[in-house]
C-alpha atoms as a PDB file:
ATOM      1  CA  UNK A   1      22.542  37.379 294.551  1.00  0.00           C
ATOM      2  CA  UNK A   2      22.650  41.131 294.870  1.00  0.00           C
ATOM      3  CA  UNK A   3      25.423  42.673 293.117  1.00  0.00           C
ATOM      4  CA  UNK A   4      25.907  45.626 291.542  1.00  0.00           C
ATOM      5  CA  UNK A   5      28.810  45.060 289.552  1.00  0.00           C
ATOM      6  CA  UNK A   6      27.430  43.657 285.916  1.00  0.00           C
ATOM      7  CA  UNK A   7      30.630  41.793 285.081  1.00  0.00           C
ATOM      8  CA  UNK A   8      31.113  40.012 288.883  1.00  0.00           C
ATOM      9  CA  UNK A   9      27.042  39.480 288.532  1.00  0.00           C
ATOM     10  CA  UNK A  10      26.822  38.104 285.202  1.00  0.00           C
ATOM     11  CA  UNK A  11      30.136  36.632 285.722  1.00  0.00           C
ATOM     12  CA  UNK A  12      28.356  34.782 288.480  1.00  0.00           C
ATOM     13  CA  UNK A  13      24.934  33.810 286.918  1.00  0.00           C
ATOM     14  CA  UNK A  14      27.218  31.495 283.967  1.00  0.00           C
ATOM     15  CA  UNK A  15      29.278  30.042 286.480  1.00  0.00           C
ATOM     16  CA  UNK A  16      27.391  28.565 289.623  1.00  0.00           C
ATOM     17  CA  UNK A  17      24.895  26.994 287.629  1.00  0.00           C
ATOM     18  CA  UNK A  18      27.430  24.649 285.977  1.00  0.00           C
ATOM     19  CA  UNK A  19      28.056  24.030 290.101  1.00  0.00           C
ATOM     20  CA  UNK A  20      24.643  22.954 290.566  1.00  0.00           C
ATOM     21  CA  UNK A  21      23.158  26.080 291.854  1.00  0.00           C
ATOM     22  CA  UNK A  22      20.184  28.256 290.304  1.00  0.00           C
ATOM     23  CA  UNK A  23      20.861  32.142 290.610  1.00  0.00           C
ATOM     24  CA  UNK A  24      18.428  34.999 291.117  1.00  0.00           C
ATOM     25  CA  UNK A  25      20.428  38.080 290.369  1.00  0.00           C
ATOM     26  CA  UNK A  26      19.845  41.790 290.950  1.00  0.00           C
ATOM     27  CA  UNK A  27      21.515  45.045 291.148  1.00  0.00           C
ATOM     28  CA  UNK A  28      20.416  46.812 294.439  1.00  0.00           C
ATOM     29  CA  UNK A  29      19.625  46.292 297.948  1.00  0.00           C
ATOM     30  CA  UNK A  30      15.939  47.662 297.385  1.00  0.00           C
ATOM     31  CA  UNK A  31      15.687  44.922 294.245  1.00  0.00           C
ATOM     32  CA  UNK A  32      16.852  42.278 296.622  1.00  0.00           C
ATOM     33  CA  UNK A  33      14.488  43.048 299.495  1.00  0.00           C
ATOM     34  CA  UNK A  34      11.860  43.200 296.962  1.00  0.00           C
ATOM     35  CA  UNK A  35      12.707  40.027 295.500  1.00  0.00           C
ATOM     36  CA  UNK A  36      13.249  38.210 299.197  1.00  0.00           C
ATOM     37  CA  UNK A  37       9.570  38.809 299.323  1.00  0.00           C
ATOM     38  CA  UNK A  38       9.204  36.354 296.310  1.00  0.00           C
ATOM     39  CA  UNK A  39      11.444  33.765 296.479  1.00  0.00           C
ATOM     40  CA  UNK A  40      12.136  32.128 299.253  1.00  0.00           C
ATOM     41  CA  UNK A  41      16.352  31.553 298.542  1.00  0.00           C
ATOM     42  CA  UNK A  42      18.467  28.674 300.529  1.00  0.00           C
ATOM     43  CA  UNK A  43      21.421  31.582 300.340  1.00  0.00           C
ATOM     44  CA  UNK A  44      22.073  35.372 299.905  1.00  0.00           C
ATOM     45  CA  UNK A  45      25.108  36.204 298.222  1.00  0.00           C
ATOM     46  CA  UNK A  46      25.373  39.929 298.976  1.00  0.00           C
ATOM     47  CA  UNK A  47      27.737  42.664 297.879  1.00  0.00           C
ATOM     48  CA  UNK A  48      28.194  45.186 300.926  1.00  0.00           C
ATOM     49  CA  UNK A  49      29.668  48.146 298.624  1.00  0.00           C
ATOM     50  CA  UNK A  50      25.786  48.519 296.727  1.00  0.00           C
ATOM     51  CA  UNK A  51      24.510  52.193 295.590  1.00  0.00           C
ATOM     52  CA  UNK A  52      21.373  53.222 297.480  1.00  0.00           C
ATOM     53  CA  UNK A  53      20.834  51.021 300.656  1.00  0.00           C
ATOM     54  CA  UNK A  54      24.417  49.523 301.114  1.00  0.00           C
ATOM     55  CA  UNK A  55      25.075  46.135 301.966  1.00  0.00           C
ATOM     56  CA  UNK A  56      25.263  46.469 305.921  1.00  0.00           C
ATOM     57  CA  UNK A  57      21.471  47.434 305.964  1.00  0.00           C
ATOM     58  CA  UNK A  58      20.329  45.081 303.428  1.00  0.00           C
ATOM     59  CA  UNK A  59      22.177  42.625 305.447  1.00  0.00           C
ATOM     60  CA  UNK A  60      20.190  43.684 309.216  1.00  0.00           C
ATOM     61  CA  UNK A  61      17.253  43.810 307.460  1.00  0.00           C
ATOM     62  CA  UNK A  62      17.191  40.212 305.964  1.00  0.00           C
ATOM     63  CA  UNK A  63      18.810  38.611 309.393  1.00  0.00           C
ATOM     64  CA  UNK A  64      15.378  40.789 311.158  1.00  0.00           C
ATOM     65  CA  UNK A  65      13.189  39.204 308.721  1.00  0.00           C
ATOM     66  CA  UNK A  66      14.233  35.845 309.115  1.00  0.00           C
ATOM     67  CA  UNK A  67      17.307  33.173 309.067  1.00  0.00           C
ATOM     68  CA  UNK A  68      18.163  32.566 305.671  1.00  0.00           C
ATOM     69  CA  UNK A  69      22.301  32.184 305.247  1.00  0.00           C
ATOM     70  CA  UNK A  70      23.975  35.474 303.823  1.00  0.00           C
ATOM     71  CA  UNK A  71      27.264  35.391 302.255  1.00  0.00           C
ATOM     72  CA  UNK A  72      28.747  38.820 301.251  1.00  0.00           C
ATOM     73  CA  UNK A  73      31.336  39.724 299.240  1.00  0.00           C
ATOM     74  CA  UNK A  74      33.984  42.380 300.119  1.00  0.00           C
ATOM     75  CA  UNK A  75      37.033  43.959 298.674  1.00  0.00           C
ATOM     76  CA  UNK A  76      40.030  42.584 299.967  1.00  0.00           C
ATOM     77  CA  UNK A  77      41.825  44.291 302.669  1.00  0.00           C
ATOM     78  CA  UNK A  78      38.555  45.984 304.262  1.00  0.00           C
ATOM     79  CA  UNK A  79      38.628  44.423 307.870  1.00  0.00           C
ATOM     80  CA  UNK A  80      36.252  47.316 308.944  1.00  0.00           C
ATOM     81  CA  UNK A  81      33.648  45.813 306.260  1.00  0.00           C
ATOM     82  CA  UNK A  82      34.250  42.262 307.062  1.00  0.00           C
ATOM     83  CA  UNK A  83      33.991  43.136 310.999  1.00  0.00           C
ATOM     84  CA  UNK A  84      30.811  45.574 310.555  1.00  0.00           C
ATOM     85  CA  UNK A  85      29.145  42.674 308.032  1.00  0.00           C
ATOM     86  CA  UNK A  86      29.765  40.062 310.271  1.00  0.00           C
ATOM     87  CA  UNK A  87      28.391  42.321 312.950  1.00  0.00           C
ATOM     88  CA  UNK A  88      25.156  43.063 310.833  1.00  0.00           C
ATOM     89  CA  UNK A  89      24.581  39.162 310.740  1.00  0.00           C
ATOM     90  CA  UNK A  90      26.788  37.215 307.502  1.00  0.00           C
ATOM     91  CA  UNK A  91      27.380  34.156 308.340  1.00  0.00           C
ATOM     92  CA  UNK A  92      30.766  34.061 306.122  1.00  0.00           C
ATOM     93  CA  UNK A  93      32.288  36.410 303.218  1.00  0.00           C
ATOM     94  CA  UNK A  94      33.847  35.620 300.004  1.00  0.00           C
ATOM     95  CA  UNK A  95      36.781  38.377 299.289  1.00  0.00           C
ATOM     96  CA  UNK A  96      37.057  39.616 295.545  1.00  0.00           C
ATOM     97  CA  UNK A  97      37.650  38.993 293.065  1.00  0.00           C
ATOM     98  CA  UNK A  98      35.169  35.424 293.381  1.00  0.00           C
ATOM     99  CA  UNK A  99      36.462  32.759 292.642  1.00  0.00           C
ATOM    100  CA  UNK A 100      33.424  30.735 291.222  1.00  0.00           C
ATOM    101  CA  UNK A 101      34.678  27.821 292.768  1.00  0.00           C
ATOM    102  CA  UNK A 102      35.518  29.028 296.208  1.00  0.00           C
ATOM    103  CA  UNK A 103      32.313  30.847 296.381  1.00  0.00           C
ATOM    104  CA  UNK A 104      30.727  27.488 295.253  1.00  0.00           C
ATOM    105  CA  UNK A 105      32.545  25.422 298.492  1.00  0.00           C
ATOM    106  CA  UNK A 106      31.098  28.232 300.660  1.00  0.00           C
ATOM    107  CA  UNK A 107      27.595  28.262 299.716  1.00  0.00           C
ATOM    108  CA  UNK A 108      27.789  24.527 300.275  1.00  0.00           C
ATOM    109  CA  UNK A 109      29.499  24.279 303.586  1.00  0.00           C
ATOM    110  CA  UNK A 110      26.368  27.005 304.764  1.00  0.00           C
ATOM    111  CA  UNK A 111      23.784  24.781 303.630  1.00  0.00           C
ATOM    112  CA  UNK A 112      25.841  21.791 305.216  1.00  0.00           C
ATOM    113  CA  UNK A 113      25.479  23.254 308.407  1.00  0.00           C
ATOM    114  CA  UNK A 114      21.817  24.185 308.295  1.00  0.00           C
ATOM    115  CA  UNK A 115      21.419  20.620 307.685  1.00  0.00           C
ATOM    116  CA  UNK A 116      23.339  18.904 310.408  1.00  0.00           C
ATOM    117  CA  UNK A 117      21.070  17.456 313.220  1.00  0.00           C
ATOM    118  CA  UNK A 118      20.918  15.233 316.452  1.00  0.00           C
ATOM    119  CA  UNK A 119      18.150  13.809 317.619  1.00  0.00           C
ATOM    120  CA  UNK A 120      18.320  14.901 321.010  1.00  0.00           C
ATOM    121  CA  UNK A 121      16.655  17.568 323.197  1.00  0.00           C
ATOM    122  CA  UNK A 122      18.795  18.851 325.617  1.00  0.00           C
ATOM    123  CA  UNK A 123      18.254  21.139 328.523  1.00  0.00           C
ATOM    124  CA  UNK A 124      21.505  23.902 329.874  1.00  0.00           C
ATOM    125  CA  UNK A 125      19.752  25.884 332.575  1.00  0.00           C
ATOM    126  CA  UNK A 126      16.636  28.139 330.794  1.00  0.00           C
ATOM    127  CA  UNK A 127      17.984  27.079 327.845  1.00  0.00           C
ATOM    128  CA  UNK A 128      16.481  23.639 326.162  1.00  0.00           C
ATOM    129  CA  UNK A 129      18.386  22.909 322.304  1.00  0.00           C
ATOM    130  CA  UNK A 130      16.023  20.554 320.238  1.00  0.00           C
ATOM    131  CA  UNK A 131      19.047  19.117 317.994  1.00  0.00           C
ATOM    132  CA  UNK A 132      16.527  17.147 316.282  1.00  0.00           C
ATOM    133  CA  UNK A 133      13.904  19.860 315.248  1.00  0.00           C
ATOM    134  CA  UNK A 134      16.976  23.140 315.543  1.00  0.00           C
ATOM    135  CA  UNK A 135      15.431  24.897 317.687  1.00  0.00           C
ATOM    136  CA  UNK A 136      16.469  26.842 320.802  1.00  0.00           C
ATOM    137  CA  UNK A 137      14.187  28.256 323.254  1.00  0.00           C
ATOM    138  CA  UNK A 138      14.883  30.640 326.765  1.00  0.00           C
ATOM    139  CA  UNK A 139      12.674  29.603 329.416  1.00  0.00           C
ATOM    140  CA  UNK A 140      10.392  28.203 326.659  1.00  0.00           C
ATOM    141  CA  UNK A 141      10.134  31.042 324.110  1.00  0.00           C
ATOM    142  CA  UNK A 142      11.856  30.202 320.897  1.00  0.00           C
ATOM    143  CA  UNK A 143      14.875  32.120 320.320  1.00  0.00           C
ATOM    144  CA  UNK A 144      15.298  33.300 316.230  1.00  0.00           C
ATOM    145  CA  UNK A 145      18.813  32.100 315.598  1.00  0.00           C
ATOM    146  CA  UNK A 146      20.933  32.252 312.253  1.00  0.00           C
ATOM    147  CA  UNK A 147      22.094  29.112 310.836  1.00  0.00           C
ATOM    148  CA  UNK A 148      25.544  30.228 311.873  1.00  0.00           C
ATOM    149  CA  UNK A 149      24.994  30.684 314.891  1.00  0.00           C
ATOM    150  CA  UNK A 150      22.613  27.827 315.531  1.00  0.00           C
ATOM    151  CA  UNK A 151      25.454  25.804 314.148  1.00  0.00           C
ATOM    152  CA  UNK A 152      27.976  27.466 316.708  1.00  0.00           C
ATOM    153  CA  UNK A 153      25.221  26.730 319.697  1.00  0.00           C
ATOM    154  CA  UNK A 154      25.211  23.376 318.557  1.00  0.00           C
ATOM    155  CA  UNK A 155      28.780  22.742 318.267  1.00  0.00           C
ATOM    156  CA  UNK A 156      29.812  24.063 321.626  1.00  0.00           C
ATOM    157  CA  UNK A 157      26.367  22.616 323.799  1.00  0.00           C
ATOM    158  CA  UNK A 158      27.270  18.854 322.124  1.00  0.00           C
ATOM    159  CA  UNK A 159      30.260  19.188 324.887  1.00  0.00           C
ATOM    160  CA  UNK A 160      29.998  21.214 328.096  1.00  0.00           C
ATOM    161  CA  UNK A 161      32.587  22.471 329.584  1.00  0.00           C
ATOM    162  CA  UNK A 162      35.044  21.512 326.852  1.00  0.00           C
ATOM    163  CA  UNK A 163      37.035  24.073 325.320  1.00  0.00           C
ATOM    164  CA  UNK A 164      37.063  25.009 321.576  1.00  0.00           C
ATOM    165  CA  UNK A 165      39.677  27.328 320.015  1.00  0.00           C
ATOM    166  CA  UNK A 166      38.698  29.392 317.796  1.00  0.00           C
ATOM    167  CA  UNK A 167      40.894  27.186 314.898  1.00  0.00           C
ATOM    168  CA  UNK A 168      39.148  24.478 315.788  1.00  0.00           C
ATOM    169  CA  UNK A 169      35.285  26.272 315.351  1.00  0.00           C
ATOM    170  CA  UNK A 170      36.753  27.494 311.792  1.00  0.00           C
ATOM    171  CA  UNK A 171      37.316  23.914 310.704  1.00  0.00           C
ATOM    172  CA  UNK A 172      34.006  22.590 312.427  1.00  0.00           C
ATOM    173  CA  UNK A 173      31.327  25.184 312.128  1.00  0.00           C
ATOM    174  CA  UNK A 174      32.687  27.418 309.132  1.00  0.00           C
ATOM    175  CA  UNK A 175      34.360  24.323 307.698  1.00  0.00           C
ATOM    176  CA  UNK A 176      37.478  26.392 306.857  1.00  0.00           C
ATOM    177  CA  UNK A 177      40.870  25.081 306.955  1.00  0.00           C
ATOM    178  CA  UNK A 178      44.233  26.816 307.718  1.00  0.00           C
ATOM    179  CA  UNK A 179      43.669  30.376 306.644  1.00  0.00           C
ATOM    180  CA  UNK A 180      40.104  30.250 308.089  1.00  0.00           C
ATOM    181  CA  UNK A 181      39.492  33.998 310.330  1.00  0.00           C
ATOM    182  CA  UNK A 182      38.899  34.302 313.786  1.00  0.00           C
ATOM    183  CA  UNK A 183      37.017  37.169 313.739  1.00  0.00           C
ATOM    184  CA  UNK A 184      34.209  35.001 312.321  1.00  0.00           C
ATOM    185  CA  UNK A 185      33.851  33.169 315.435  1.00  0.00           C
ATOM    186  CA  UNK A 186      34.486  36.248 317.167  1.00  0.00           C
ATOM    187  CA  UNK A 187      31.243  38.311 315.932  1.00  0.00           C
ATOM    188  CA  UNK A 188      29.300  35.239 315.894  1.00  0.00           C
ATOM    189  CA  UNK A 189      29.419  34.882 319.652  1.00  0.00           C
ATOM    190  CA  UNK A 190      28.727  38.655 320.034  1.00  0.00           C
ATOM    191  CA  UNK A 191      25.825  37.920 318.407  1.00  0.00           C
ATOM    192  CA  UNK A 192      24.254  34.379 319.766  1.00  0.00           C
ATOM    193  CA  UNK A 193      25.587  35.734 323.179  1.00  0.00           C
ATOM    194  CA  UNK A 194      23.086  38.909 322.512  1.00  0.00           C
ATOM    195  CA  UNK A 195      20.485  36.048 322.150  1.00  0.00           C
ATOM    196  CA  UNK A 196      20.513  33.691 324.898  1.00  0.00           C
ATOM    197  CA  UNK A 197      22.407  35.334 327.404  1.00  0.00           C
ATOM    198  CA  UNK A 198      20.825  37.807 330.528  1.00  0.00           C
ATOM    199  CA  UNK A 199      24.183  39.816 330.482  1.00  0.00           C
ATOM    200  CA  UNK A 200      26.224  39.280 327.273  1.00  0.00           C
ATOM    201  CA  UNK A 201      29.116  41.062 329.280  1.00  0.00           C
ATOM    202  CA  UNK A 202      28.698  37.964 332.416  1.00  0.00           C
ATOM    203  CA  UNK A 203      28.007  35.133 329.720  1.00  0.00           C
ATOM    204  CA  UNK A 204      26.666  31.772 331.375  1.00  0.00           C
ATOM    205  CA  UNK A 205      26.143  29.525 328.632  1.00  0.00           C
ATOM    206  CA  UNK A 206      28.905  30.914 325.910  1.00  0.00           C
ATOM    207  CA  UNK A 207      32.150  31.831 328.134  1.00  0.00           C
ATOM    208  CA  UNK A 208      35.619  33.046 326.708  1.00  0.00           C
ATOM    209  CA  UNK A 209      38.937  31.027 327.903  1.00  0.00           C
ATOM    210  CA  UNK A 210      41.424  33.898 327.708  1.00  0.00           C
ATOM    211  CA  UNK A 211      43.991  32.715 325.437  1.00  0.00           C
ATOM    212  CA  UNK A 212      42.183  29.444 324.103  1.00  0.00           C
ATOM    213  CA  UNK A 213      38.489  30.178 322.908  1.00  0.00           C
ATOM    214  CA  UNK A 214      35.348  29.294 324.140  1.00  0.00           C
ATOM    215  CA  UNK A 215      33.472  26.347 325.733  1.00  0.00           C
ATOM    216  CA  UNK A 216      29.536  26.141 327.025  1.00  0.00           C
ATOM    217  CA  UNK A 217      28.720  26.337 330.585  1.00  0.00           C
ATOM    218  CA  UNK A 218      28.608  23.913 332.101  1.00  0.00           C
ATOM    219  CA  UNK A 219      25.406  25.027 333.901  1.00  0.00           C
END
């Protein structure tokens, strides 16, 4: 967890351990790179607003490093933040003040989805999706996905040509219910689109359904 706030961060460190969870806790983005060298966490529970390197950076420079599931924490009413940390590769966002418990149900539904698997290889054009193993690979070179968006791939790719709304990705990928936020799904195929497809503006594999959502392919 990297949180500067001493009474949301120690607030934090007594509660989700009585939810199962063992915290590492520190005060700054450079303390949390440093200490992402160390440990190897299952989750990142990330403040954006941090003194020194904010949030947003800490946040592109984990997702460049590597795929571990971040989880920030934003004031409420900042769309700009949630959009731009969504954008710099969260996978969901907790909205202050935390609610132990909430924050809890999210770490676990992040780790859920990490951990969901088919054992199937499947092939979609240049694109081959190894349900069993997760992994994705472009003409055969493996393609570095978050665990959100692996999860997204996944969901969509199990049914070609079927179309998801974006309520219905909430409840299945995010595992949120009625007040879940679009503009999760939204950023998340910006990004996996930036991934697999050759012209994220002419998508062949993720396409939009103009006033319904999204489906995959078929190819």
């Amino acid at each position: 967890m990297i949180e500067d706030d001493p009474a949301v961060r120690e607030g934090l460190e007594l509660a989700l351990p009585r939810h199962g969870h063992s915290v590492r806790a520190v005060e700054s983005g450079e303390q949390g790179l440093e200490r992402l060298r160390a440990d190897l966490p299952d989750v990142v529970v990330l403040d954006l607003m941090l003194p020194g390197i904010d949030g947003f950076e800490v946040c592109r420079r984990i997702r460049a490093a590597g795929e571990v599931p971040i989880i920030m924490l934003t004031a409420r009413g900042d769309d700009m933040d949630v959009v731009a940390g969504l954008e710099a590769g969260a996978d969901d966002y907790v909205v202050k003040p935390v609610q132990p418990r909430v924050l809890d149900a999210r770490i676990r539904a992040v780790l859920r989805r990490i951990g969901r698997d088919q054992a199937e290889l499947e092939r979609h054009g240049d694109l081959t999706v190894d349900r069993a193993g997760l992994v994705v690979s472009l003409r055969g070179e493996p393609v570095n996905l978050a665990p959100t968006e692996l999860r997204l791939l996944l969901e969509l790719s199990g049914t070609p040509g079927r179309v998801h709304s974006r309520q219905q990705l909430l409840e299945s990928v995010w595992e949120h219910g009625y007040f879940g936020d679009s503009r999760l799904v939204d950023a998340c195929v910006q990004r996996l689109r930036a991934k697999i497809e050759d012209d994220s503006a002419a998508p062949v594999y993720v396409q939009t359904v103009r006033g319904f959502g999204y489906r995959f392919g078929p190819v």
